[in-house]
N, C-alpha and C. Protein backbone atom coordinates (compact mmCIF):
# COMPACT_ATOMS: atom_id res chain seq x y z
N UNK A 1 127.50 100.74 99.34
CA UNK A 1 126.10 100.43 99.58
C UNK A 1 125.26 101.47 98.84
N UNK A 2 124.56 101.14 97.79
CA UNK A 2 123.32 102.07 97.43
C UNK A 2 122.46 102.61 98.19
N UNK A 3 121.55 103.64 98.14
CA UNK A 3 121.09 104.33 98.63
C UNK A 3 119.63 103.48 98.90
N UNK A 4 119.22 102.65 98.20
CA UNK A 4 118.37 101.86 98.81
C UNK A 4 118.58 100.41 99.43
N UNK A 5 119.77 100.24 99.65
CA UNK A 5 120.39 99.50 101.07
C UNK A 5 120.40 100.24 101.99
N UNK A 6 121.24 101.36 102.13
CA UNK A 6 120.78 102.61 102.81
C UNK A 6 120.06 102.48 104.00
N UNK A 7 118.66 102.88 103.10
CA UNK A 7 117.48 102.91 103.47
C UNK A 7 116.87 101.77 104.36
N UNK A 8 117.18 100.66 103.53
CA UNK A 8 116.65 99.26 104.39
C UNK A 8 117.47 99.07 105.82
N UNK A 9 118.21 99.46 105.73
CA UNK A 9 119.52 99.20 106.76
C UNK A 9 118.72 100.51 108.07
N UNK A 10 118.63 101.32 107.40
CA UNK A 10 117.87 102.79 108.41
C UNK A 10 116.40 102.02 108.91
N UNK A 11 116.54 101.79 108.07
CA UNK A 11 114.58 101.56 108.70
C UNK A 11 114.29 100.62 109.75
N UNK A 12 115.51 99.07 109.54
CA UNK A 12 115.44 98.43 110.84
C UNK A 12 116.06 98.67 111.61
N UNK A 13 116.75 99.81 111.87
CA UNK A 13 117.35 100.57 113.27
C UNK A 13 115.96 100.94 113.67
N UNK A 14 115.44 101.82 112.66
CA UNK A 14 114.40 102.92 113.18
C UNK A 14 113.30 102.09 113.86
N UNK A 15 112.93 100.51 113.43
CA UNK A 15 112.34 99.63 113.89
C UNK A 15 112.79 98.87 115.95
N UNK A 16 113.82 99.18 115.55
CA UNK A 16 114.27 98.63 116.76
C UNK A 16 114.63 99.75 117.74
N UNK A 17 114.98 100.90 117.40
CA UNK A 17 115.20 102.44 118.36
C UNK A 17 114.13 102.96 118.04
N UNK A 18 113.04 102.91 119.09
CA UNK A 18 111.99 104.12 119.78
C UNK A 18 112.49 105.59 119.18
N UNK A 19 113.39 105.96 119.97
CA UNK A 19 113.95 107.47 119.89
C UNK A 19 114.76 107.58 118.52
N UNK A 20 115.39 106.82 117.97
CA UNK A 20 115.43 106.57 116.25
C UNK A 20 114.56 106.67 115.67
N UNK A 21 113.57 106.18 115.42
CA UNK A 21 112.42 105.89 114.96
C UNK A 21 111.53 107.54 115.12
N UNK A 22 111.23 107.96 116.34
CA UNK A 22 110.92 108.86 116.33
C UNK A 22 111.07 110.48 116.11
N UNK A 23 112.96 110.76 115.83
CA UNK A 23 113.56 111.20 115.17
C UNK A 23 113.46 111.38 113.80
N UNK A 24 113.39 110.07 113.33
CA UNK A 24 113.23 110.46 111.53
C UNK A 24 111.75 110.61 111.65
N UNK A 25 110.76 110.08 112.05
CA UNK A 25 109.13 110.63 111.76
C UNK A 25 109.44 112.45 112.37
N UNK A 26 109.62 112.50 112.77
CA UNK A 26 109.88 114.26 113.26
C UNK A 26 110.02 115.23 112.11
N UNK A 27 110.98 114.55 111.20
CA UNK A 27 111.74 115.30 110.11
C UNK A 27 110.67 115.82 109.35
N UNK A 28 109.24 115.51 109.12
CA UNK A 28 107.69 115.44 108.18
C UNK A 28 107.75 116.98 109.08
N UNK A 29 108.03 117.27 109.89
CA UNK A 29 107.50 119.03 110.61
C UNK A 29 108.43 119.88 110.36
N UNK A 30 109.45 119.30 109.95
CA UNK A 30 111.09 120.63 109.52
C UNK A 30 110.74 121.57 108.53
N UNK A 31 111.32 122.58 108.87
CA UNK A 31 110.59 123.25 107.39
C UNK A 31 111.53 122.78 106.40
N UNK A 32 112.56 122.31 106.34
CA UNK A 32 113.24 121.78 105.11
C UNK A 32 113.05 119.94 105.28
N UNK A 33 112.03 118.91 105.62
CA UNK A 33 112.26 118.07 105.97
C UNK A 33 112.80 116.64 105.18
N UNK A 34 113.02 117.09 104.20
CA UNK A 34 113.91 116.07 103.29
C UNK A 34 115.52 116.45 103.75
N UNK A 35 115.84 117.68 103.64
CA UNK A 35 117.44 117.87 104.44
C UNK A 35 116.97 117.53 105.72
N UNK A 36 116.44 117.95 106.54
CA UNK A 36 116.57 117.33 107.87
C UNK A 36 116.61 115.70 108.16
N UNK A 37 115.45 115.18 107.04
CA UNK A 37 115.80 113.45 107.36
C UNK A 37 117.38 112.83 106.77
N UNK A 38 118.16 113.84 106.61
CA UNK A 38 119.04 113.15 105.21
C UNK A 38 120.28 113.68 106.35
N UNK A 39 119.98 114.53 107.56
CA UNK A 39 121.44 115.40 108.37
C UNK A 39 120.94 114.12 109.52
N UNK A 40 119.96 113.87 109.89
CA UNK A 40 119.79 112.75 110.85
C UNK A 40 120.33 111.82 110.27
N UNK A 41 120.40 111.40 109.52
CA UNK A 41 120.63 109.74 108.59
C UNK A 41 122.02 110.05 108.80
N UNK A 42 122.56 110.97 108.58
CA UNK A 42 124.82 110.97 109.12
C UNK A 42 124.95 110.74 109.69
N UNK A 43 123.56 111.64 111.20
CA UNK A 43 124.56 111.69 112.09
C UNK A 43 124.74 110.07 112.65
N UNK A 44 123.49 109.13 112.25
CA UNK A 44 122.98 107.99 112.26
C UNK A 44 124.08 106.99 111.75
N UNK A 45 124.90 107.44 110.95
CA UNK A 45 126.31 106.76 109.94
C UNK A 45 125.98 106.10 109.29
N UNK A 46 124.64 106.78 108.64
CA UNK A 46 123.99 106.44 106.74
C UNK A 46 124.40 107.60 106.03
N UNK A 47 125.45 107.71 104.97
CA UNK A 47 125.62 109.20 104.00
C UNK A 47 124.40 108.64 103.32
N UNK A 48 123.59 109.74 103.47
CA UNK A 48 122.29 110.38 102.53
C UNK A 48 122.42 111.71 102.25
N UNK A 49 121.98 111.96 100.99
CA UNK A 49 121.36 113.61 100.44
C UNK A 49 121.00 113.36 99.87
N UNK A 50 120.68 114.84 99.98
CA UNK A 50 118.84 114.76 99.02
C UNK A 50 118.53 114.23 97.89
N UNK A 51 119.96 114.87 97.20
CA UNK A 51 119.96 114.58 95.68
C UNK A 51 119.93 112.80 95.30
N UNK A 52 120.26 111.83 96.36
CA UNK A 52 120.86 110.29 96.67
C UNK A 52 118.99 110.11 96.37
N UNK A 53 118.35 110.36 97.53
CA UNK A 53 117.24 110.32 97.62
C UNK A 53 116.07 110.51 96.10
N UNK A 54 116.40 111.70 95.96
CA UNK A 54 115.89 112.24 94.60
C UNK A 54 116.33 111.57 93.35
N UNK A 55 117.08 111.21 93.02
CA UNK A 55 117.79 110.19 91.97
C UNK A 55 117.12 108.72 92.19
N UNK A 56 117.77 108.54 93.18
CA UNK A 56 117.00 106.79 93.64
C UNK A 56 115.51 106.35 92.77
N UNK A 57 114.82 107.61 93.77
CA UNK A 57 113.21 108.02 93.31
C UNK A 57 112.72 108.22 91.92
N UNK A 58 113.75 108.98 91.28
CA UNK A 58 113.14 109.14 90.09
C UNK A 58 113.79 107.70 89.06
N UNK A 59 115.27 106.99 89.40
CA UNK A 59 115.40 106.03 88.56
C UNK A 59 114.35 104.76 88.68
N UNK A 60 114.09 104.82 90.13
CA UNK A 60 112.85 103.71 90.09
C UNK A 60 111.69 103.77 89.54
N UNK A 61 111.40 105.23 89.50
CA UNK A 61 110.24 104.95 89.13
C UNK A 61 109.98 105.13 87.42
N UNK A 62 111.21 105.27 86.52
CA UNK A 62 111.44 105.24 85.43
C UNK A 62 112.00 104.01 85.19
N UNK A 63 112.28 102.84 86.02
CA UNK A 63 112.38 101.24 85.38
C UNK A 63 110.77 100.66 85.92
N UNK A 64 110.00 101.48 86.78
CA UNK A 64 108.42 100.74 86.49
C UNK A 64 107.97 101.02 85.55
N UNK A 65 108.25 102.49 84.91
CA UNK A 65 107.29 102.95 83.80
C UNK A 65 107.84 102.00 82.22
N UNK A 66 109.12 101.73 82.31
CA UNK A 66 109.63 101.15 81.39
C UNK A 66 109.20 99.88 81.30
N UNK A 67 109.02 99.12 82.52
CA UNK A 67 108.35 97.71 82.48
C UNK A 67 106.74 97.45 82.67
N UNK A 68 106.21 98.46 82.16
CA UNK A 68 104.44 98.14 82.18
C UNK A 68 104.63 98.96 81.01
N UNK A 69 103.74 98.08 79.62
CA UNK A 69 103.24 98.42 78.39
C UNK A 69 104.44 98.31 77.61
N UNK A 70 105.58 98.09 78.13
CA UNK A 70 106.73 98.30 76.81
C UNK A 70 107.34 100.18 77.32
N UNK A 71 106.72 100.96 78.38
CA UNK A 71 107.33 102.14 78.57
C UNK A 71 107.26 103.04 77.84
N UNK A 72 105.76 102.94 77.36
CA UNK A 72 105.81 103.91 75.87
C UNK A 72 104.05 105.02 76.66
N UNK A 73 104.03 105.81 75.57
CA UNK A 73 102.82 106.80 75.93
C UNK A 73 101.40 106.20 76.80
N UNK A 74 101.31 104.76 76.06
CA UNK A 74 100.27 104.49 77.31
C UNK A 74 100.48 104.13 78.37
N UNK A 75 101.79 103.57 79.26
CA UNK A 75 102.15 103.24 80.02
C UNK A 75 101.23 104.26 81.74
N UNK A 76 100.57 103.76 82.76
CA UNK A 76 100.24 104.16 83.20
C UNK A 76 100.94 105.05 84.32
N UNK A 77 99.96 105.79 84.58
CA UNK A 77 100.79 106.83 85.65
C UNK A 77 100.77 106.17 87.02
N UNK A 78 102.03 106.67 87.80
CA UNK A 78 102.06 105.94 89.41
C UNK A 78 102.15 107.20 90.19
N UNK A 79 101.48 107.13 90.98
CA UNK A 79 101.77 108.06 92.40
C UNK A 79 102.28 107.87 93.41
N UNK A 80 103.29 108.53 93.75
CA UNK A 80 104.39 107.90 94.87
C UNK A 80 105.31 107.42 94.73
N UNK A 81 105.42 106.45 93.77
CA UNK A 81 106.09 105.98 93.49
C UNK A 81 108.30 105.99 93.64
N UNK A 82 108.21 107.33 93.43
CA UNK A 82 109.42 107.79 93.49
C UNK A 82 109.71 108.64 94.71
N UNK A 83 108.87 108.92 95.56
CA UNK A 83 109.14 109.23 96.70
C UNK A 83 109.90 108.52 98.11
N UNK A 84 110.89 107.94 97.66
CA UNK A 84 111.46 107.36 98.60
C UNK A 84 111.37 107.91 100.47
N UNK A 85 111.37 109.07 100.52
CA UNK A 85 111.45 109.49 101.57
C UNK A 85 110.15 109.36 102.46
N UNK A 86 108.84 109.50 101.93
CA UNK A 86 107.01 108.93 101.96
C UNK A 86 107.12 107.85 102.34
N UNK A 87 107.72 106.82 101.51
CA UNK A 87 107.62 105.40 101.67
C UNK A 87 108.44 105.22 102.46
N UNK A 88 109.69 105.41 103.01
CA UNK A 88 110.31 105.14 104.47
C UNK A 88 109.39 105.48 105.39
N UNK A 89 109.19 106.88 105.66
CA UNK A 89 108.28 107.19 106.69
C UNK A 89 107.03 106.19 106.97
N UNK A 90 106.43 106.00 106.01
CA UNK A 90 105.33 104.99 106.10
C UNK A 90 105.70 103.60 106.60
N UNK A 91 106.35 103.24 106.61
CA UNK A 91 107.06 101.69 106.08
C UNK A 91 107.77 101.71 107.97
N UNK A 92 107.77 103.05 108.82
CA UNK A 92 108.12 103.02 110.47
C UNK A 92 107.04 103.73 111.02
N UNK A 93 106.11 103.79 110.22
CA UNK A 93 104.82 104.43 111.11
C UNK A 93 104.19 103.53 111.54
C-alpha cells in the first residue's frame, strides 16, 4: 500500500474514532509533530515516516508542477501543496 492509501485508510478511522481522531490532531502541539503523527500512525498499524510523508509531498507536488504550462519556468507556484501531513489534519478537522 502507498503512502497515500495509507493516509486515506488513516483518515477514515480517524473519521470514525473520536479518540483516533483526536490523537492525530494532538500531534500539531509535539515539539517534533511530524514524528509524533508518523509513531501514532504504527502504533495505529499504518508504517509511516517522515521521510514516506516527505517524498509523497514533494513527488506530488512535482507531477502538478509538471502538468500546468508544460512544467517549465512559468509554471505557477502552489502552496501546500506537498504537505501531506496539513492536508490530513485538515481533511479530520
Amino acid at each position: 500500500m502507498d503512502t497515500a492509501s495509507k493516509l486515506d485508510e488513516l483518515q477514515k478511522l480517524a473519521k470514525r474514532d473520536e479518540k483516533v481522531r483526536e490523537a492525530l490532531l494532538a500531534t500539531r502541539n509535539a515539539a517534533d509533530p511530524l514524528s509524533e503523527f508518523c509513531r501514532k500512525a504504527c502504533d495505529l498499524g499504518f508504517e509511516l515516516y517522515v521521510m514516506d510523508l516527505v517524498n509523497t509531498g514533494e513527488e506530488f507536488y512535482a507531477s502538478m508542477r509538471r502538468s500546468t504550462n508544460g512544467g517549465g519556468e512559468n509554471s505557477p507556484m502552489l502552496e501546500g501543496e506537498d504537505d501531506f501531513y496539513e492536508l490530513f489534519l485538515a481533511g479530520i478537522s
